[in-house]
PDB file of N, CA and C in Angstrom:
ATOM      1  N   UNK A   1     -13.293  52.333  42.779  1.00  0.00           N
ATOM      2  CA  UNK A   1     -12.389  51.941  43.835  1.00  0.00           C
ATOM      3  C   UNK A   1     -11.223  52.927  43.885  1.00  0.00           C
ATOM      4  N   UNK A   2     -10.864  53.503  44.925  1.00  0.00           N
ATOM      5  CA  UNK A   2      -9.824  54.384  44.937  1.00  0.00           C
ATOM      6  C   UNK A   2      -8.052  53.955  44.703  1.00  0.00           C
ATOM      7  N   UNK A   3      -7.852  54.504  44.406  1.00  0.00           N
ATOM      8  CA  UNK A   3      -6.455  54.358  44.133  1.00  0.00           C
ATOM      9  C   UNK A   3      -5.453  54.039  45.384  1.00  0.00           C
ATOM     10  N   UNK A   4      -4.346  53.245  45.760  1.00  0.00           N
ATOM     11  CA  UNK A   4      -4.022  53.314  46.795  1.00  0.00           C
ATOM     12  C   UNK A   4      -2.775  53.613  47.397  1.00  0.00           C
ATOM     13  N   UNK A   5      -2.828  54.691  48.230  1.00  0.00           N
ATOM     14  CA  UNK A   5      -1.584  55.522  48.424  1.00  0.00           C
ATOM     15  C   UNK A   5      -0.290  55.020  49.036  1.00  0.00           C
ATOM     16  N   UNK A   6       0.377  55.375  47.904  1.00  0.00           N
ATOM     17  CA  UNK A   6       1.959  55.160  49.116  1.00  0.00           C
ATOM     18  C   UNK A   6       3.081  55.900  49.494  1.00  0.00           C
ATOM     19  N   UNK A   7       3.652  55.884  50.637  1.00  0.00           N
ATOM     20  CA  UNK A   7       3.956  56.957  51.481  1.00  0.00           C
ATOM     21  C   UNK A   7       5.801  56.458  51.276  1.00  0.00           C
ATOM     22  N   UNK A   8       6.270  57.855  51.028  1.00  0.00           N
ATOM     23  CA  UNK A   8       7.894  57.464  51.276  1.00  0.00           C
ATOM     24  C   UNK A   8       8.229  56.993  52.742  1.00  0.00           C
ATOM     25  N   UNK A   9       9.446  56.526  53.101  1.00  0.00           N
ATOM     26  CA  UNK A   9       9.947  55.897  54.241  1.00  0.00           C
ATOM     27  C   UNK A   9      10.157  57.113  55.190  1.00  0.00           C
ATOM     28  N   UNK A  10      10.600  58.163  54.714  1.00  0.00           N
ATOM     29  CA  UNK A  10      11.313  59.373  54.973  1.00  0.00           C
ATOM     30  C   UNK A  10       9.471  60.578  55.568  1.00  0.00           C
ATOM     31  N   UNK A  11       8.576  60.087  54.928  1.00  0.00           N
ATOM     32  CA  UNK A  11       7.540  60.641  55.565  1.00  0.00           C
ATOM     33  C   UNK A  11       6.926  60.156  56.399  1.00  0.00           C
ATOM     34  N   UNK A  12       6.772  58.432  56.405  1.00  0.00           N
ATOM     35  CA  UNK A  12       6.710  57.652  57.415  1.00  0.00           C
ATOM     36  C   UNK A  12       7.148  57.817  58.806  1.00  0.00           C
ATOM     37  N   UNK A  13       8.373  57.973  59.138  1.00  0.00           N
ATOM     38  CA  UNK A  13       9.511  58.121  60.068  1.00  0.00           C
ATOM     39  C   UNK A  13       9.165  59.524  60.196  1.00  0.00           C
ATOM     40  N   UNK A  14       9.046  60.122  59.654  1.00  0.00           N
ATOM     41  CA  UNK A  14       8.479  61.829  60.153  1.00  0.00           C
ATOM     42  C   UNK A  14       7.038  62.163  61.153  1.00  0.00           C
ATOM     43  N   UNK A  15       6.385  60.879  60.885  1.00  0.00           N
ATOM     44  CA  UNK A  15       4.833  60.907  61.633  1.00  0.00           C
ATOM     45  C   UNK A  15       5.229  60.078  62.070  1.00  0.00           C
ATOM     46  N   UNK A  16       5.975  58.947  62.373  1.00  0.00           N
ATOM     47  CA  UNK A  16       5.911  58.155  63.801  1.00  0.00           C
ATOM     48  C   UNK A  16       6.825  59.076  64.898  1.00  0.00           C
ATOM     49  N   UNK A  17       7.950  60.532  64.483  1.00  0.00           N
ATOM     50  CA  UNK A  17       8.539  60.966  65.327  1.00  0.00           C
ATOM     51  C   UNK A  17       8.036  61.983  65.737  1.00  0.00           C
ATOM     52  N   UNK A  18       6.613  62.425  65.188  1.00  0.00           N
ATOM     53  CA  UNK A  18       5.502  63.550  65.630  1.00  0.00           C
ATOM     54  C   UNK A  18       4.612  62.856  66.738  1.00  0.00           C
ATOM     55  N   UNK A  19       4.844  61.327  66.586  1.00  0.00           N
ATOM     56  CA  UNK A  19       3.651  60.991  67.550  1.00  0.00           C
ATOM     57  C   UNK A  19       4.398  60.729  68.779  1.00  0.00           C
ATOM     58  N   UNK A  20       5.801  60.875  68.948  1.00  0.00           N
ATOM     59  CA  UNK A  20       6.831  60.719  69.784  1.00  0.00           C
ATOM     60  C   UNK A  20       6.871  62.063  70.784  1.00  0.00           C
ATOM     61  N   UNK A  21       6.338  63.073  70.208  1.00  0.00           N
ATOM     62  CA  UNK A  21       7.165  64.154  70.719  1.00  0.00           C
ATOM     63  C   UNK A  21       5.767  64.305  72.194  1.00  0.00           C
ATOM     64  N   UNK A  22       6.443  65.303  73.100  1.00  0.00           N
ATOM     65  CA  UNK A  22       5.475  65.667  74.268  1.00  0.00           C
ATOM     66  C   UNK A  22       4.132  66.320  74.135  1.00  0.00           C
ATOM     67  N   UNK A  23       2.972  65.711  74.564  1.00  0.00           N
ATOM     68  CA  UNK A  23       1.949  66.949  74.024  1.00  0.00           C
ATOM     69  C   UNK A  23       1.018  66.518  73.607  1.00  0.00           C
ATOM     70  N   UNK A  24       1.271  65.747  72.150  1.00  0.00           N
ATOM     71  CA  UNK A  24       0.715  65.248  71.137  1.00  0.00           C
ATOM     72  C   UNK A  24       0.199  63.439  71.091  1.00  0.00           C
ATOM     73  N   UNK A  25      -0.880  63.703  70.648  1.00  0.00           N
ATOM     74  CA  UNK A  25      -1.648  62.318  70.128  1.00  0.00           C
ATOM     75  C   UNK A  25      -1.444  61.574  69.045  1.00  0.00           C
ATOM     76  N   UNK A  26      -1.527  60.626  68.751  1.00  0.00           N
ATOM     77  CA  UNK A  26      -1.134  59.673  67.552  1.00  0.00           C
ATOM     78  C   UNK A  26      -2.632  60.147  66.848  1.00  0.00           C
ATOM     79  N   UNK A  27      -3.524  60.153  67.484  1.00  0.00           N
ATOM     80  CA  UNK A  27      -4.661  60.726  66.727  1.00  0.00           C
ATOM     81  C   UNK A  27      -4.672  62.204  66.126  1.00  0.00           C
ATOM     82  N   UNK A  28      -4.134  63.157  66.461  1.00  0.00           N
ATOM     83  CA  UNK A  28      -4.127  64.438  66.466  1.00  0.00           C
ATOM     84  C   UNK A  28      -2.606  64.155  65.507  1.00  0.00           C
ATOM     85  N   UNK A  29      -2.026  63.629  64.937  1.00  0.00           N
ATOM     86  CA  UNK A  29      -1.038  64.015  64.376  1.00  0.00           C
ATOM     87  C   UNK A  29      -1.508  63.015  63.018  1.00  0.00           C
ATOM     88  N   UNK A  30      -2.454  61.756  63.070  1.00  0.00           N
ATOM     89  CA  UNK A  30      -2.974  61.138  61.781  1.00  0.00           C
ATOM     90  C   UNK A  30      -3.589  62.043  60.945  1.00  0.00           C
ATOM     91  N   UNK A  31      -4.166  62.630  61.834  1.00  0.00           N
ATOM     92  CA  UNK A  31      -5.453  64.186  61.049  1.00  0.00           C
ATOM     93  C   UNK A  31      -4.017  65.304  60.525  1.00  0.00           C
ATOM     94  N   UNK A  32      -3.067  65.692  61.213  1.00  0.00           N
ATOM     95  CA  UNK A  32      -2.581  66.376  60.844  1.00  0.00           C
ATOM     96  C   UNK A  32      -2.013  65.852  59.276  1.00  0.00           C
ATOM     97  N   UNK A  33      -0.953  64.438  59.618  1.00  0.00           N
ATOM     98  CA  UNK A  33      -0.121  64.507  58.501  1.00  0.00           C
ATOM     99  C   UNK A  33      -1.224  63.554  56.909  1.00  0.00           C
ATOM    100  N   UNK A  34      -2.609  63.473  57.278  1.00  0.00           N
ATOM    101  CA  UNK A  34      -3.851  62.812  56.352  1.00  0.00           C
ATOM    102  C   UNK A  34      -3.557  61.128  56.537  1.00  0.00           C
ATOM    103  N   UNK A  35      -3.786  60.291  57.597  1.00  0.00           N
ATOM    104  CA  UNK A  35      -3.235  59.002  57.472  1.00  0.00           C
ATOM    105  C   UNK A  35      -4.297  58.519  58.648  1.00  0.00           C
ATOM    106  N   UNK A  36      -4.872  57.021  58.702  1.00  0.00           N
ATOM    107  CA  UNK A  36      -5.832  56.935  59.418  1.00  0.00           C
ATOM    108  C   UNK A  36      -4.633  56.048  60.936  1.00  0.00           C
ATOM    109  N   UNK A  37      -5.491  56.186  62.085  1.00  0.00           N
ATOM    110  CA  UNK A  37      -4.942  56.328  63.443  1.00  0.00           C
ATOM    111  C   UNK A  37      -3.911  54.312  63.139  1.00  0.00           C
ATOM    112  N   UNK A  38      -5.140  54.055  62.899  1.00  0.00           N
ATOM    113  CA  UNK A  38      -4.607  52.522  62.807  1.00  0.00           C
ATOM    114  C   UNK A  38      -3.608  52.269  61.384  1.00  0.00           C
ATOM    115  N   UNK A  39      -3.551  52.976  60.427  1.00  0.00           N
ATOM    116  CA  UNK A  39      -1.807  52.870  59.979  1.00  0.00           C
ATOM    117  C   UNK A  39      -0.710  53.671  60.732  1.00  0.00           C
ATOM    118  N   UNK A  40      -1.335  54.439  61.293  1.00  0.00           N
ATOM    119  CA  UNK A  40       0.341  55.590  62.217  1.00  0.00           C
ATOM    120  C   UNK A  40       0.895  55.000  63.499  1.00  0.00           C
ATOM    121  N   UNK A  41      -0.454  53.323  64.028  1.00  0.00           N
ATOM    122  CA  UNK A  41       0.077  52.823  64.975  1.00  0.00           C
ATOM    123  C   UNK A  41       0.950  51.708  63.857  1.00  0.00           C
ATOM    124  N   UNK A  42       0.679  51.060  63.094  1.00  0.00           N
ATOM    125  CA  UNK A  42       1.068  50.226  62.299  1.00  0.00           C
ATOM    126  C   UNK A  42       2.405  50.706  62.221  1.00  0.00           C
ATOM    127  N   UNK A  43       2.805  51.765  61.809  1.00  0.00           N
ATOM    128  CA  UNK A  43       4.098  52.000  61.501  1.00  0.00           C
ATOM    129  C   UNK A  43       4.715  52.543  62.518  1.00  0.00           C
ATOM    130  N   UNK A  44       4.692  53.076  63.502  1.00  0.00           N
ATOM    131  CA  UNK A  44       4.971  52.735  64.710  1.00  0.00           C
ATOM    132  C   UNK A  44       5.650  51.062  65.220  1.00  0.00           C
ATOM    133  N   UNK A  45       4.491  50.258  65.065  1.00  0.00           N
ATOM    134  CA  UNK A  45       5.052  48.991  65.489  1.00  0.00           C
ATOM    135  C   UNK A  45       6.317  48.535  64.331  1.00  0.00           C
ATOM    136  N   UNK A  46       6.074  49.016  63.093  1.00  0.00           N
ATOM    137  CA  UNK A  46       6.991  48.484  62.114  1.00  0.00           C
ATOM    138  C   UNK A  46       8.565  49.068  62.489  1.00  0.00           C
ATOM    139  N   UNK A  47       8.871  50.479  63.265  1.00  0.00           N
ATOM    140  CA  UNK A  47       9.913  51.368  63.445  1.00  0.00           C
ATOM    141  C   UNK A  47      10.040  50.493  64.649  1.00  0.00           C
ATOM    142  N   UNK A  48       9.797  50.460  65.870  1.00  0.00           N
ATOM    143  CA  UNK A  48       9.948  49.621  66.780  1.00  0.00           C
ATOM    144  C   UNK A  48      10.337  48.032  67.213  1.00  0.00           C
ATOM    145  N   UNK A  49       9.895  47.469  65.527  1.00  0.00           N
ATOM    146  CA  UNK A  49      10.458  46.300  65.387  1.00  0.00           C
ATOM    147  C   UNK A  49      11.474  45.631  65.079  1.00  0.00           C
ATOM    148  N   UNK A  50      11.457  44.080  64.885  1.00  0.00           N
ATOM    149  CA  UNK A  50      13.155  44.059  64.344  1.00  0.00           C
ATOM    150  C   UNK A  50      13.117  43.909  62.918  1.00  0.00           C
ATOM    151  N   UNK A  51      14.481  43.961  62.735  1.00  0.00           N
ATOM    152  CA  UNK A  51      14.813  44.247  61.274  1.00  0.00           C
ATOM    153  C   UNK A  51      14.571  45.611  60.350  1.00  0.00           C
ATOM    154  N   UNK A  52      14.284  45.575  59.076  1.00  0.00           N
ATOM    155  CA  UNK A  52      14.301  46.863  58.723  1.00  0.00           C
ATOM    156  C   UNK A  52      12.930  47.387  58.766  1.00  0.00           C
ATOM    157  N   UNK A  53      12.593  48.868  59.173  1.00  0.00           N
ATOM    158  CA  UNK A  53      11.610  49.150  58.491  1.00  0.00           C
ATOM    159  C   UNK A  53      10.607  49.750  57.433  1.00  0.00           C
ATOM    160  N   UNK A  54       9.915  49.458  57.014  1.00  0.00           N
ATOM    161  CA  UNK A  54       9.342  49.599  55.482  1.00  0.00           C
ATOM    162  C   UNK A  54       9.958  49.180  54.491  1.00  0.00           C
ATOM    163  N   UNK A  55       9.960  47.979  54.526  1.00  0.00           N
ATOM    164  CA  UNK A  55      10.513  47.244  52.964  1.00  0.00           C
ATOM    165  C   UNK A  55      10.256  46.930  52.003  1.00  0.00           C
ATOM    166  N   UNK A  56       9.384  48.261  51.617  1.00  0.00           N
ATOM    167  CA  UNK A  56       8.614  48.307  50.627  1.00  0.00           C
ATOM    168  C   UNK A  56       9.362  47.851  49.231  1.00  0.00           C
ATOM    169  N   UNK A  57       8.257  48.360  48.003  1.00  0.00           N
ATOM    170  CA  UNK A  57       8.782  48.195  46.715  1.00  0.00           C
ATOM    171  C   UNK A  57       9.706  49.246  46.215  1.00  0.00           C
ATOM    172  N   UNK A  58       9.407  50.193  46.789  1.00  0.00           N
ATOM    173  CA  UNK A  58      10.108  51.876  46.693  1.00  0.00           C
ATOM    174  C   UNK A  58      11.310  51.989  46.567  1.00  0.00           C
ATOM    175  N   UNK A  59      11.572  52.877  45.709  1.00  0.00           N
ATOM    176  CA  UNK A  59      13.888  53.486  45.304  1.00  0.00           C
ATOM    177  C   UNK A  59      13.830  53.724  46.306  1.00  0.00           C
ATOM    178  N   UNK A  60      14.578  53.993  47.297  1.00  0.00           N
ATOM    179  CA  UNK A  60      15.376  54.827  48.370  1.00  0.00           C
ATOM    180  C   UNK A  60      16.181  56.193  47.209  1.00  0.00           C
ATOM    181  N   UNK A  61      16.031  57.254  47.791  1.00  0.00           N
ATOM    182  CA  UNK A  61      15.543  58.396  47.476  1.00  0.00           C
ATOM    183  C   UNK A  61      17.231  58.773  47.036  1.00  0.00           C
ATOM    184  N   UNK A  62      18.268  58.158  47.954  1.00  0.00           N
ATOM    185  CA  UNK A  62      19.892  58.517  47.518  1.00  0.00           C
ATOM    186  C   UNK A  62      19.612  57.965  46.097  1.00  0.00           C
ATOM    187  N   UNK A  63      19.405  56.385  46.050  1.00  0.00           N
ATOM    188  CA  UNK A  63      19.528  55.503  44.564  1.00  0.00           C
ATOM    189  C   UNK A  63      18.875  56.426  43.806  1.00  0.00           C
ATOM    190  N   UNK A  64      17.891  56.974  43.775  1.00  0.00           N
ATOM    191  CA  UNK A  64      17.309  57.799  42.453  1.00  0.00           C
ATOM    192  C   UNK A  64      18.114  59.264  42.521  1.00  0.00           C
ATOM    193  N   UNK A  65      18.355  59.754  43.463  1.00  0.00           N
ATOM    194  CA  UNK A  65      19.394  60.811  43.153  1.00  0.00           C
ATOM    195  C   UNK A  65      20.376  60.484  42.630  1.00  0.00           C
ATOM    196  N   UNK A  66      20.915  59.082  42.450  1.00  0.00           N
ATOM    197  CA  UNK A  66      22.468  58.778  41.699  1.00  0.00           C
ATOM    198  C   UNK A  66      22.161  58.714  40.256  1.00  0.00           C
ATOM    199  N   UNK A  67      21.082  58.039  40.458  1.00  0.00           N
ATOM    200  CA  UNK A  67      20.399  57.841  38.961  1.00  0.00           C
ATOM    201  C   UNK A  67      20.393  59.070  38.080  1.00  0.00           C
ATOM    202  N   UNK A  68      19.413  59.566  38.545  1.00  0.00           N
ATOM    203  CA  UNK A  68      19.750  61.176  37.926  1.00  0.00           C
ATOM    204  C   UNK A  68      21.173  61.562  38.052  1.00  0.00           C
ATOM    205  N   UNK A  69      21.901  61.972  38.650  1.00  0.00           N
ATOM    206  CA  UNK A  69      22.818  62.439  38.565  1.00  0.00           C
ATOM    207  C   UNK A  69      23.547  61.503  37.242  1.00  0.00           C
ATOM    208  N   UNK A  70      23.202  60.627  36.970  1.00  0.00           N
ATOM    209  CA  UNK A  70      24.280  59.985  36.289  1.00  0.00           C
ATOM    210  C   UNK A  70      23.460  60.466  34.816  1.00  0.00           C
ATOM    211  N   UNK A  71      22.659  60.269  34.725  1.00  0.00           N
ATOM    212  CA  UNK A  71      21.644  60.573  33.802  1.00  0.00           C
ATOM    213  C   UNK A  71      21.841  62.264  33.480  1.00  0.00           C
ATOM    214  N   UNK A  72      21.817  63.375  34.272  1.00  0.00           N
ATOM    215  CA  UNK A  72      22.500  64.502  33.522  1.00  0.00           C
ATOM    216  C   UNK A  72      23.765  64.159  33.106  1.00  0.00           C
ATOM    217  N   UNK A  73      24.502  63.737  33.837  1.00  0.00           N
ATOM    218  CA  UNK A  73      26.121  63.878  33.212  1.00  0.00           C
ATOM    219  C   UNK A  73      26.220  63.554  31.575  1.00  0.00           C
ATOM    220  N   UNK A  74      24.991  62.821  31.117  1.00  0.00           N
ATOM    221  CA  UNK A  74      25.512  62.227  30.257  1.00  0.00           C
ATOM    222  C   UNK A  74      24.376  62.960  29.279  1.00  0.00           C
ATOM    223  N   UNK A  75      23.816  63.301  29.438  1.00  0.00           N
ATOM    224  CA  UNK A  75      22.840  64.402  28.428  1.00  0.00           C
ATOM    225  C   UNK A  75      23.635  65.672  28.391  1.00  0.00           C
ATOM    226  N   UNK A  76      24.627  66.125  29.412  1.00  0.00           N
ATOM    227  CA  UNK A  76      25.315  67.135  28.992  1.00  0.00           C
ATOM    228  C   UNK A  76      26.567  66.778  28.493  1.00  0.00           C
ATOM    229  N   UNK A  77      26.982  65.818  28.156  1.00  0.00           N
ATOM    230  CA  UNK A  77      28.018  64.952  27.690  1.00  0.00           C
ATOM    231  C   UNK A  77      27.428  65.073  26.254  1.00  0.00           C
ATOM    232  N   UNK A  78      26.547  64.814  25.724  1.00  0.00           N
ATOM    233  CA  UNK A  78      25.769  64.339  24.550  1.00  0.00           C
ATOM    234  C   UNK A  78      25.446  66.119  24.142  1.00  0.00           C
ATOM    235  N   UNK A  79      25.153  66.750  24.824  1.00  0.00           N
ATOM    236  CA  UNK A  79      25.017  68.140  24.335  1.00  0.00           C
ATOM    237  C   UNK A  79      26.249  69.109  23.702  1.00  0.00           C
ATOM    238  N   UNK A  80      27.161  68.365  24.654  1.00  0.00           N
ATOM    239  CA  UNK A  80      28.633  69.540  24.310  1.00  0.00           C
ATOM    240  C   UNK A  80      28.968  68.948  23.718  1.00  0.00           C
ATOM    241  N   UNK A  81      28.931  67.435  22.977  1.00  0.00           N
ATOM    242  CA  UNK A  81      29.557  66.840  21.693  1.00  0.00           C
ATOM    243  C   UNK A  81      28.979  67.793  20.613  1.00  0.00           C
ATOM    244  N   UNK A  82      27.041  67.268  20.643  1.00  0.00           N
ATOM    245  CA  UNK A  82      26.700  67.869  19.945  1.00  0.00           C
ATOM    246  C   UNK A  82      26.721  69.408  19.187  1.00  0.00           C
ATOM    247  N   UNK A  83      27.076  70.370  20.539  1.00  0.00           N
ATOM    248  CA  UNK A  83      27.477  71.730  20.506  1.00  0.00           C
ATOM    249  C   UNK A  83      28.558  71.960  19.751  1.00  0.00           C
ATOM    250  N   UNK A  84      29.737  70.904  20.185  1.00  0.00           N
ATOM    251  CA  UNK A  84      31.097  71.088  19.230  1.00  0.00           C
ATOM    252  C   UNK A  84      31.092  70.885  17.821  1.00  0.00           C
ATOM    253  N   UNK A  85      30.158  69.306  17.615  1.00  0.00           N
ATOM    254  CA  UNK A  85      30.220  69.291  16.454  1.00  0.00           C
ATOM    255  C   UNK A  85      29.344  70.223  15.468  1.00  0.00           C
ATOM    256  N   UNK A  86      28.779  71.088  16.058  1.00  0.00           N
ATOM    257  CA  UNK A  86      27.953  71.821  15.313  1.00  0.00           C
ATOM    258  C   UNK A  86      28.651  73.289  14.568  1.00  0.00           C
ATOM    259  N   UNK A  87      29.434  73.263  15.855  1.00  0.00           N
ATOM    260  CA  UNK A  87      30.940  74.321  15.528  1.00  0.00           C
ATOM    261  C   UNK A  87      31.360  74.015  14.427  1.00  0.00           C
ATOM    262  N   UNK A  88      31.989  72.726  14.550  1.00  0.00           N
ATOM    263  CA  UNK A  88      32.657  72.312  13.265  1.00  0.00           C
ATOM    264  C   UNK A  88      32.401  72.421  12.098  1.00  0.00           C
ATOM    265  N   UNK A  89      31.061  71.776  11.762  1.00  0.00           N
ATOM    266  CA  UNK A  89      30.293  71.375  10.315  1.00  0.00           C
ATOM    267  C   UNK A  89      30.371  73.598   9.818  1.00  0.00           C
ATOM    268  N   UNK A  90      30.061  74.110  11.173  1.00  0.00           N
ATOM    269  CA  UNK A  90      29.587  75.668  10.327  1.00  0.00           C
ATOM    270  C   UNK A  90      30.908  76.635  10.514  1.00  0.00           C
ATOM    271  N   UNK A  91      32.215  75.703  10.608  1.00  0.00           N
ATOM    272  CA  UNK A  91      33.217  76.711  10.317  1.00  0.00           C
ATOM    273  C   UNK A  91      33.665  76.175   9.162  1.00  0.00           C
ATOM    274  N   UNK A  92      33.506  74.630   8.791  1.00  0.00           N
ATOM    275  CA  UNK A  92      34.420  74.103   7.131  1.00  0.00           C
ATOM    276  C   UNK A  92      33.132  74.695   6.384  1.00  0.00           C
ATOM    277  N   UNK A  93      32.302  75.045   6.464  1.00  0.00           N
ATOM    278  CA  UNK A  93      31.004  75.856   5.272  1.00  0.00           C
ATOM    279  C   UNK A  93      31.508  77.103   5.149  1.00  0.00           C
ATOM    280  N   UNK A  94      32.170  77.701   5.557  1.00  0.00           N
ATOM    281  CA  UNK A  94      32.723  78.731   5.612  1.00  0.00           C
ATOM    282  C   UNK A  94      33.955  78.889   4.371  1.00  0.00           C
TER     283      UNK A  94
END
């Protein structure tokens, strides 16, 4: 049984605004971005509807950038302690 794919919000909203543009087919843009015709109308109706759309299980992509960000600060916090104290211990050996 295959595994089953899931799509950020931010790529979502990128193929319902390809199937928007002049020219182009909702079919001809499923083949393009790999997604079958009847989910690119699906999410279509979901962008068009009320309330939010895709409310999935998924981080929103800022929240995991804070995350990280907070998450280096503090490994380089933990490094330049470590760095200093390493100074220390090999200048009193001295």
């Amino acid at each position: 049984m295959a595994k089953r794919r899931r799509y950020s919000e931010e790529f979502k909203r990128e193929a319902v605004r390809l199937t928007r543009q002049a020219g182009t087919s909702v079919a001809q843009v499923a083949r393009d971005v790999g997604v079958s015709t009847s989910q690119l109308f699906r999410w279509r109706r979901e962008v068009d509807g009320e309330g939010h759309a895709f409310p999935g299980p998924g981080v929103a992509r800022d929240q995991e950038l804070m995350a990280l960000k907070r998450e280096l600060a503090r490994v380089k916090r933990e490094r330049d302690f470590l760095r200093d104290a390493a100074a220390f211990f090999a200048s009193e050996s001295k």
